[in-house]
Protein backbone atom coordinates (compact mmCIF):
# COMPACT_ATOMS: atom_id res chain seq x y z
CA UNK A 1 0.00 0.00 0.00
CA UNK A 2 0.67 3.74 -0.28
CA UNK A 3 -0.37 6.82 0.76
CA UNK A 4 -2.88 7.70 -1.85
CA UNK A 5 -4.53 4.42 -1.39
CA UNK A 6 -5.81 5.38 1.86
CA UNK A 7 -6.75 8.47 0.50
CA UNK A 8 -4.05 11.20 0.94
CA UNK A 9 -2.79 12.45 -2.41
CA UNK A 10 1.04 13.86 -2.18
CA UNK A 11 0.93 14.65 -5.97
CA UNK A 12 -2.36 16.48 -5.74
CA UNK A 13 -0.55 18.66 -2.61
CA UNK A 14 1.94 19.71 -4.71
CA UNK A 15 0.31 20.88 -7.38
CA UNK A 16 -1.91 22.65 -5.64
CA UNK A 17 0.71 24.89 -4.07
CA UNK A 18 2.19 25.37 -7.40
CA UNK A 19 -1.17 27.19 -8.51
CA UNK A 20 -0.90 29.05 -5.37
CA UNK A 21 2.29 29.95 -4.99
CA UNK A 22 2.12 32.98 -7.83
CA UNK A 23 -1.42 34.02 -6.09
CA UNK A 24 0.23 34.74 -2.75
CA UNK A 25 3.47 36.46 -4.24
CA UNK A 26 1.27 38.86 -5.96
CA UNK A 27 0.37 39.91 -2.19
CA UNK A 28 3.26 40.64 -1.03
CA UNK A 29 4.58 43.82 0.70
CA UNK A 30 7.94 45.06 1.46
CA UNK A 31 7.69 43.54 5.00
CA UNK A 32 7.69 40.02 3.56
CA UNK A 33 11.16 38.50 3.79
CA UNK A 34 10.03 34.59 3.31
CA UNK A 35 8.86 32.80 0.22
CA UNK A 36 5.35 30.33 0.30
CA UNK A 37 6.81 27.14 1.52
CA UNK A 38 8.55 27.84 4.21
CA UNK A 39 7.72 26.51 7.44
CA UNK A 40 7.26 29.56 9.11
CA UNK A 41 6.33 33.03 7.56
CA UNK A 42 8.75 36.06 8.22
CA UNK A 43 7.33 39.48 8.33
CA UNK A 44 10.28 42.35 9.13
CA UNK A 45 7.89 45.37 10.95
CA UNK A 46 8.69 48.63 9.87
CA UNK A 47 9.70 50.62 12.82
CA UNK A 48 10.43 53.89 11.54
CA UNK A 49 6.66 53.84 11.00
CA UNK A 50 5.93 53.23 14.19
CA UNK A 51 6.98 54.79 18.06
CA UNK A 52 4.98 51.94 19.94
CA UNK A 53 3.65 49.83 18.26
CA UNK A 54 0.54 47.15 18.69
CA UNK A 55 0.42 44.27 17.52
CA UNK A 56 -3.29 42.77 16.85
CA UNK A 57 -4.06 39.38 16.07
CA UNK A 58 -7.74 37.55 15.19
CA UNK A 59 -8.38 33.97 13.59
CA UNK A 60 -12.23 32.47 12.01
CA UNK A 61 -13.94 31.02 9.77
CA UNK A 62 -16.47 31.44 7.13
CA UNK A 63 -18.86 29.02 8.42
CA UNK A 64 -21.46 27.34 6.64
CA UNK A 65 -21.63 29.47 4.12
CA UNK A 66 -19.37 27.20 2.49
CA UNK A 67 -22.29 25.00 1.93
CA UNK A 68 -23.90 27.50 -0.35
CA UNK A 69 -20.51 27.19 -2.48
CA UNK A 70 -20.84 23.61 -2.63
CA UNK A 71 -23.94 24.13 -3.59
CA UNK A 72 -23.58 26.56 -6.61
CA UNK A 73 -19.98 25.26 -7.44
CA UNK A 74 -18.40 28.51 -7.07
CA UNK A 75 -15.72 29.07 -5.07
CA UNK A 76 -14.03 32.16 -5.67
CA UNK A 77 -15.65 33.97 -3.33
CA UNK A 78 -15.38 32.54 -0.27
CA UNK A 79 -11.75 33.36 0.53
CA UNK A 80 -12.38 36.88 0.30
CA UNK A 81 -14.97 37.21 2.54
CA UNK A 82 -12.89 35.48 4.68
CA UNK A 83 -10.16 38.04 4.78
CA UNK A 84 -12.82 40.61 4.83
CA UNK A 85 -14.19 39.02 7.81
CA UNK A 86 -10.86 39.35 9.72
CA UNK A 87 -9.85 42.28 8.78
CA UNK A 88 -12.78 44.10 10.24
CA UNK A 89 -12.39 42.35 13.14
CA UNK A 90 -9.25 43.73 13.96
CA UNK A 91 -10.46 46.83 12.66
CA UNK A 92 -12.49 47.89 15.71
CA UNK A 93 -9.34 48.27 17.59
CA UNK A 94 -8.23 50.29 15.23
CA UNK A 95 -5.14 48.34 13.41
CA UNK A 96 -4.42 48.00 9.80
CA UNK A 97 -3.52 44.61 8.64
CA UNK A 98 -0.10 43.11 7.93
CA UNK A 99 -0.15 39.86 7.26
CA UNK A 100 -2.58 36.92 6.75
CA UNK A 101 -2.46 32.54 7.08
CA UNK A 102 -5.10 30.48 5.74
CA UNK A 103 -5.91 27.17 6.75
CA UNK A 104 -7.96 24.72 4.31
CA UNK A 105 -9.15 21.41 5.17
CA UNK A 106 -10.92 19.16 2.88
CA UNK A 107 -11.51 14.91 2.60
CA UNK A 108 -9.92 14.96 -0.89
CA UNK A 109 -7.58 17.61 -2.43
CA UNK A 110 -8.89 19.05 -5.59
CA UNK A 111 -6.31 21.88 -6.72
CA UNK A 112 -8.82 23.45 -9.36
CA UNK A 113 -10.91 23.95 -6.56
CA UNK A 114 -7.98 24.65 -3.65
CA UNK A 115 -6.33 27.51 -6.24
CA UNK A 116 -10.41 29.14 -6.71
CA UNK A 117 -10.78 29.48 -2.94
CA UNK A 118 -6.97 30.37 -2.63
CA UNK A 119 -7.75 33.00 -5.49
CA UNK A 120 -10.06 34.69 -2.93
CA UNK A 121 -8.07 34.83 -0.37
CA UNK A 122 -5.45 36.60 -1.90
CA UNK A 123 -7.68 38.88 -4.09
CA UNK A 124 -9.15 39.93 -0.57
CA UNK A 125 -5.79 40.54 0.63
CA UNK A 126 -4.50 42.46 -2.02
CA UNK A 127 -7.80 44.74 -1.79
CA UNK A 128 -7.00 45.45 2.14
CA UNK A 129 -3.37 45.55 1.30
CA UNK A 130 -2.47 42.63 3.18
CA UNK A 131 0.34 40.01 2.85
CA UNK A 132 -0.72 36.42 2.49
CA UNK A 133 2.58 34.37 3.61
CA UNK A 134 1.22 31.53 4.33
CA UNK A 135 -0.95 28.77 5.22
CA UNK A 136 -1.51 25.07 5.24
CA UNK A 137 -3.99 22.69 3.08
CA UNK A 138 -4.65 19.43 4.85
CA UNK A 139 -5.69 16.51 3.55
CA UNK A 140 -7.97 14.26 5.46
CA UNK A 141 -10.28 11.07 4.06
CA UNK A 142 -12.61 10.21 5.83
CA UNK A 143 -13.46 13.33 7.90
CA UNK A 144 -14.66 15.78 5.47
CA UNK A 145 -17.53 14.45 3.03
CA UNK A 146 -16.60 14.52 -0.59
CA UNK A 147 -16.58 17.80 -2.56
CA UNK A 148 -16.24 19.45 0.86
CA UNK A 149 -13.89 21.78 2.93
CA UNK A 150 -13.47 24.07 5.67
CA UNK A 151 -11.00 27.37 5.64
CA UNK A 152 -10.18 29.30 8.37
CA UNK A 153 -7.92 32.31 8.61
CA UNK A 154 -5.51 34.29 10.77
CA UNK A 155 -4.82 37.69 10.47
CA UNK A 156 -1.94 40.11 12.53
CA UNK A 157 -2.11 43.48 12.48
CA UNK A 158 -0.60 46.74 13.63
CA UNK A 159 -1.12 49.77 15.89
CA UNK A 160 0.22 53.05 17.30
CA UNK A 161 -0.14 52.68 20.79
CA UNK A 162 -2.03 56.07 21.68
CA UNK A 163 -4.07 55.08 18.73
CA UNK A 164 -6.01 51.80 19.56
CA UNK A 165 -9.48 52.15 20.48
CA UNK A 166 -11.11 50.07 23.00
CA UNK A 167 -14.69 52.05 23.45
CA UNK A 168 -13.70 53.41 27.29
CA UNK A 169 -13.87 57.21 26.77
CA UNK A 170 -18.20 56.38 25.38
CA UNK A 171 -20.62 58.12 27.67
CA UNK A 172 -23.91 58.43 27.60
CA UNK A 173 -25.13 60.87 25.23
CA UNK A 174 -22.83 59.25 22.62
CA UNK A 175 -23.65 58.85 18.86
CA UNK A 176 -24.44 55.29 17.40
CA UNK A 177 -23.71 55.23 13.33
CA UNK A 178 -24.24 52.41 11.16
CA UNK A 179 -22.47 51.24 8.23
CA UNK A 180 -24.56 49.15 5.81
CA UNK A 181 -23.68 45.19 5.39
CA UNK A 182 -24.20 43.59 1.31
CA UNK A 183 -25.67 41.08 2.86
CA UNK A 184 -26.16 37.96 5.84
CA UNK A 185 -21.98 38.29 5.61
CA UNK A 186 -20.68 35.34 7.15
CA UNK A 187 -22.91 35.06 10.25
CA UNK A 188 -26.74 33.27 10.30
CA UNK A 189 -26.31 31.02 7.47
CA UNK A 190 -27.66 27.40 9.75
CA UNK A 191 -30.87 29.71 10.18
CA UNK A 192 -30.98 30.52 6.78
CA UNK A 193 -30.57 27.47 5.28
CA UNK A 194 -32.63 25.52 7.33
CA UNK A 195 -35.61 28.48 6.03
CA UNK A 196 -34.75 28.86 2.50
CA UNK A 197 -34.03 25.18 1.90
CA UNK A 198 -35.04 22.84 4.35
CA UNK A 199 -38.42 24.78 5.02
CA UNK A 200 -39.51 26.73 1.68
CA UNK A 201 -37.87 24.48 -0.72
CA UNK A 202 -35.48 26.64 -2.40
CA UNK A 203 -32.45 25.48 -5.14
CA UNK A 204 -29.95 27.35 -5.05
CA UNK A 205 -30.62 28.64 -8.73
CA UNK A 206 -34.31 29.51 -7.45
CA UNK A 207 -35.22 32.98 -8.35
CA UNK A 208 -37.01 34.67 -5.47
CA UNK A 209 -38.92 38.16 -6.83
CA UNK A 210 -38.18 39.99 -3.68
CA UNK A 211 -34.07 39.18 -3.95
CA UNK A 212 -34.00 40.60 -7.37
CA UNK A 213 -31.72 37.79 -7.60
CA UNK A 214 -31.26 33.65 -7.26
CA UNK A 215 -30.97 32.38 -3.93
CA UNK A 216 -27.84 31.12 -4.31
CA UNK A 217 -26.55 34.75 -5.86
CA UNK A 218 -28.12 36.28 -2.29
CA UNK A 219 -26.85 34.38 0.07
CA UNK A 220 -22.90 33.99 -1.71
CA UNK A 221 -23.19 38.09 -1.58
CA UNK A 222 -19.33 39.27 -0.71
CA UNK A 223 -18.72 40.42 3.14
CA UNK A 224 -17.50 43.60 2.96
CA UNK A 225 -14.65 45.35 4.33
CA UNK A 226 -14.66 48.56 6.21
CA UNK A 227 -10.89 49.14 6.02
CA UNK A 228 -10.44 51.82 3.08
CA UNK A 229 -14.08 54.46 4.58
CA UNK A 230 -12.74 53.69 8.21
CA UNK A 231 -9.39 54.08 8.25
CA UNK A 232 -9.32 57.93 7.59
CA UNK A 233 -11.38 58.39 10.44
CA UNK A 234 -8.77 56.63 13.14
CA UNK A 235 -6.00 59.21 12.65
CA UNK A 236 -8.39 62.12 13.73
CA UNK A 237 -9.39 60.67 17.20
CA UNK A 238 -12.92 60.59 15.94
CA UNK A 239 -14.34 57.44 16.60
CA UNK A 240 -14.31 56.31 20.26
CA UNK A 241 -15.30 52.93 19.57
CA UNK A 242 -16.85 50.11 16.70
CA UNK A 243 -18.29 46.95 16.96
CA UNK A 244 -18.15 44.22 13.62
CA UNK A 245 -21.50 42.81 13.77
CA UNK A 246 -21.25 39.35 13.40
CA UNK A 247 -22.67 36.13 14.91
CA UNK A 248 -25.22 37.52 17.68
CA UNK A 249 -25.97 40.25 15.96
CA UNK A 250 -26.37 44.18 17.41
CA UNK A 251 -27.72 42.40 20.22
CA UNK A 252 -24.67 40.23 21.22
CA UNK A 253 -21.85 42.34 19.45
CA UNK A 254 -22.56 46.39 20.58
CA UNK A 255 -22.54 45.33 24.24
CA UNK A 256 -19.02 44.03 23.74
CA UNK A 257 -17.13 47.64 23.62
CA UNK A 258 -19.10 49.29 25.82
CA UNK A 259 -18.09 50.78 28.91
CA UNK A 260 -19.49 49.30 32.31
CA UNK A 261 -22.85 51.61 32.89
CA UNK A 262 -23.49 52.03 29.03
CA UNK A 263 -26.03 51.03 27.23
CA UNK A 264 -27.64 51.56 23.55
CA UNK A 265 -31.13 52.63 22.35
CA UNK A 266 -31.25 51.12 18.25
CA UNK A 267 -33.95 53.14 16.11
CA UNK A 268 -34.21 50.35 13.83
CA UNK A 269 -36.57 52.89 12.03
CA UNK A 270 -33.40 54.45 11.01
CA UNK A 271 -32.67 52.30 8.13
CA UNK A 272 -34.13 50.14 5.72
CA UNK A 273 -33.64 46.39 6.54
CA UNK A 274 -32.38 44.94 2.76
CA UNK A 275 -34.84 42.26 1.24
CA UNK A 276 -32.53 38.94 2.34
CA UNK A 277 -33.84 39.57 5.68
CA UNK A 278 -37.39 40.48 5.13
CA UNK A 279 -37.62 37.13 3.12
CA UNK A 280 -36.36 35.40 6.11
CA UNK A 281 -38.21 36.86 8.59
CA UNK A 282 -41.16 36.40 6.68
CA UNK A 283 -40.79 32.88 5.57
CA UNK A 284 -39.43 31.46 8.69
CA UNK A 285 -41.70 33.43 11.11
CA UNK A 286 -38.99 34.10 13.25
CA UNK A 287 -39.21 36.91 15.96
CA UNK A 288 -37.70 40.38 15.82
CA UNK A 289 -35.14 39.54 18.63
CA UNK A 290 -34.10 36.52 17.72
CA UNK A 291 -33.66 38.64 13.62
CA UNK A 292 -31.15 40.96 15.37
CA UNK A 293 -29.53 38.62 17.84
CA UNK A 294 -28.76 36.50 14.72
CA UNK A 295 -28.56 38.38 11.79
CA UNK A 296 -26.67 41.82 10.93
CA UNK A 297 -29.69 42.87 9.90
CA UNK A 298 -28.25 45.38 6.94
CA UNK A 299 -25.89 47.14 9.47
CA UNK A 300 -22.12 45.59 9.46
CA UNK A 301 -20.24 47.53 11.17
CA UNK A 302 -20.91 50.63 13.87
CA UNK A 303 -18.79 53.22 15.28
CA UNK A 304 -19.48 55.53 18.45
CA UNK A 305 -18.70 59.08 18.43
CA UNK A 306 -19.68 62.13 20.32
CA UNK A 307 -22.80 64.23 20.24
CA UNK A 308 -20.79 67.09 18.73
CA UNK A 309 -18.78 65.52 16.24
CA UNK A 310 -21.60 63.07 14.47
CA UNK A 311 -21.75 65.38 11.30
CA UNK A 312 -18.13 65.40 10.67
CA UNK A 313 -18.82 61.39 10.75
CA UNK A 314 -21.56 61.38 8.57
CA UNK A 315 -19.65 63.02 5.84
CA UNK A 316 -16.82 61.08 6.12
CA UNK A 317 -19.05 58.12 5.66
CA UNK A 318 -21.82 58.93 3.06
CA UNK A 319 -23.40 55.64 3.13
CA UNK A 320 -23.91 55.45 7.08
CA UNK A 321 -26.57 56.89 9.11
CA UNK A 322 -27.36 57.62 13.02
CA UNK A 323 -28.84 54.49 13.97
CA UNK A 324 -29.04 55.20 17.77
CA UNK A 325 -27.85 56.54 21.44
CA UNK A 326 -25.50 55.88 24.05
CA UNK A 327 -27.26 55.76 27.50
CA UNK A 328 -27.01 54.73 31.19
CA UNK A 329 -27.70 51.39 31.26
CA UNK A 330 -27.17 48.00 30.21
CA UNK A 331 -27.28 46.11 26.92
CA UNK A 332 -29.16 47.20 23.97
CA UNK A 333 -33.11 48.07 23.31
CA UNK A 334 -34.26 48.79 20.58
């Protein structure tokens, strides 16, 4: 016997980081002193840039919104939104990324499909002008179905020191501002699923009036990144804190950067909810809370600024809006 007959496919490894290997040199930076391949990735940190610097460091997952891409057979897209996803992430602290690992795990190695997910990744980290140096593709029969895979990815980014915000100086009285999602993101997709599909019937090539759109087109809709509208905002000490809403929603993510004895009030007047969550709502008669404890709800990420300032905000982000208000209390209400 040998090691393909039980299901592990050394040829099919190496090819696939052949197809990869030009996709993650076309991400590199100057900072990058290691080729893909390596065991380890070197990353040299500019410190003329910096007089004390942070380093900031966040690792996920898509989720199963990977089984919409099994689904439609298209896998390009996934990757980015996985970078996008960590990116923001880090974001709220205010750091820019450096550098970015992937991790990709499937039950048999296709490298057409590896180097389209790949693709993604580094497409998403050339757009938030991020190194990818590295990463690892396992191979493992038996414990991924066939045609399947998971990715996750870890990000490291940087900070000034005097510039990382952590949400203490909010008091009540502050400004709550919403930037709108394109879509579920990567968050709420077992709840979605289990309504479009398991409930309603739904293909993934069904055409639903109120999407505009197929299913399948909804629901792969990119994550989007909030690095390039957000990041002139940090040098001027305007925003005092942000929250990436993700899985749990407003609900579950606001309450996370919030000072003790803060609270929110959420005008969800304030904005119009997009049709992917109407549909939802609608067709799996689920309650408001549980909507916004699980969903983003059209609102991806939201920054916290004072009373006096929130006009200088708004026009520095033209798509955002005052969604709500910093109070005494505890949580959020909406």
């Amino acid at each position: 016997m040998d090691y393909r007959q039980s299901g592990v496919d050394i040829d099919a490894g190496n090819e696939t980081v052949r197809r990869i290997r030009s996709l993650a040199r076309d991400t590199f930076t100057p900072g990058v002193l290691s080729d893909l391949g390596s065991f380890g990735g070197l990353f040299r940190l500019d410190r003329d840039r910096y007089r004390d610097p942070v380093l900031v460091s966040s690792a996920d997952g898509v989720g199963t919104k990977l089984k919409v891409a099994f689904m439609t057979g298209r896998h390009d897209t996934v990757g980015a939104d996985l970078v996008n996803h960590c990116v923001n992430d880090i974001l709220v602290q205010g750091a820019e990324p450096l550098f970015f690992l992937d991790y990709l795990a499937t039950g048999r190695l296709s490298p057409a499909i590896a180097e389209a997910v790949v693709a993604g990744v580094a497409r998403g980290c050339r757009e938030n002008g991020c190194a990818l140096i590295g990463g690892e593709t396992a191979e493992m029969p038996g414990f991924y179905a066939d045609g399947e895979y998971d990715i996750a990815g870890f990000i490291v980014g940087i900070v000034e020191r005097e510039r990382i915000v952590d949400g203490r100086s909010i008091v009540p009285g502050d400004v709550v501002i919403g930037v709108p999602s394109t879509g579920l993101h990567t968050n709420g997709y077992a709840l979605a699923r289990r309504i479009l599909f398991d409930v309603c019937g739904f293909h993934a090539d069904s055409e639903v009036p109120e999407l505009g759109t197929t299913i399948g087109a909804a629901l792969l809709a990119p994550h989007r990144s909030y690095l390039t509208v957000i990041r002139p905002l940090l040098a001027g000490g305007l925003v005092k804190g942000m929250a990436h809403i993700t899985g749990g929603g407003i609900t579950e993510n606001l309450p996370r950067v919030l000072p003790d004895g803060c609270g929110v009030v959420i005008d969800s007047r304030a904005w119009v909810v997009p049709s992917i969550f109407r549909v939802l709502q609608e067709r799996g008669g689920i309650a408001t809370d549980e909507m916004f404890r699980t969903f983003n709800m059209g609102i991806g990420m939201i920054l916290m600024c004072a009373h006096e300032r929130r006009d200088e905000m708004i026009r520095a982000l033209p798509d955002a809006r005052v969604i709500g208000v910093v109070v005494r209390g505890v949580g959020v209400a909406y």
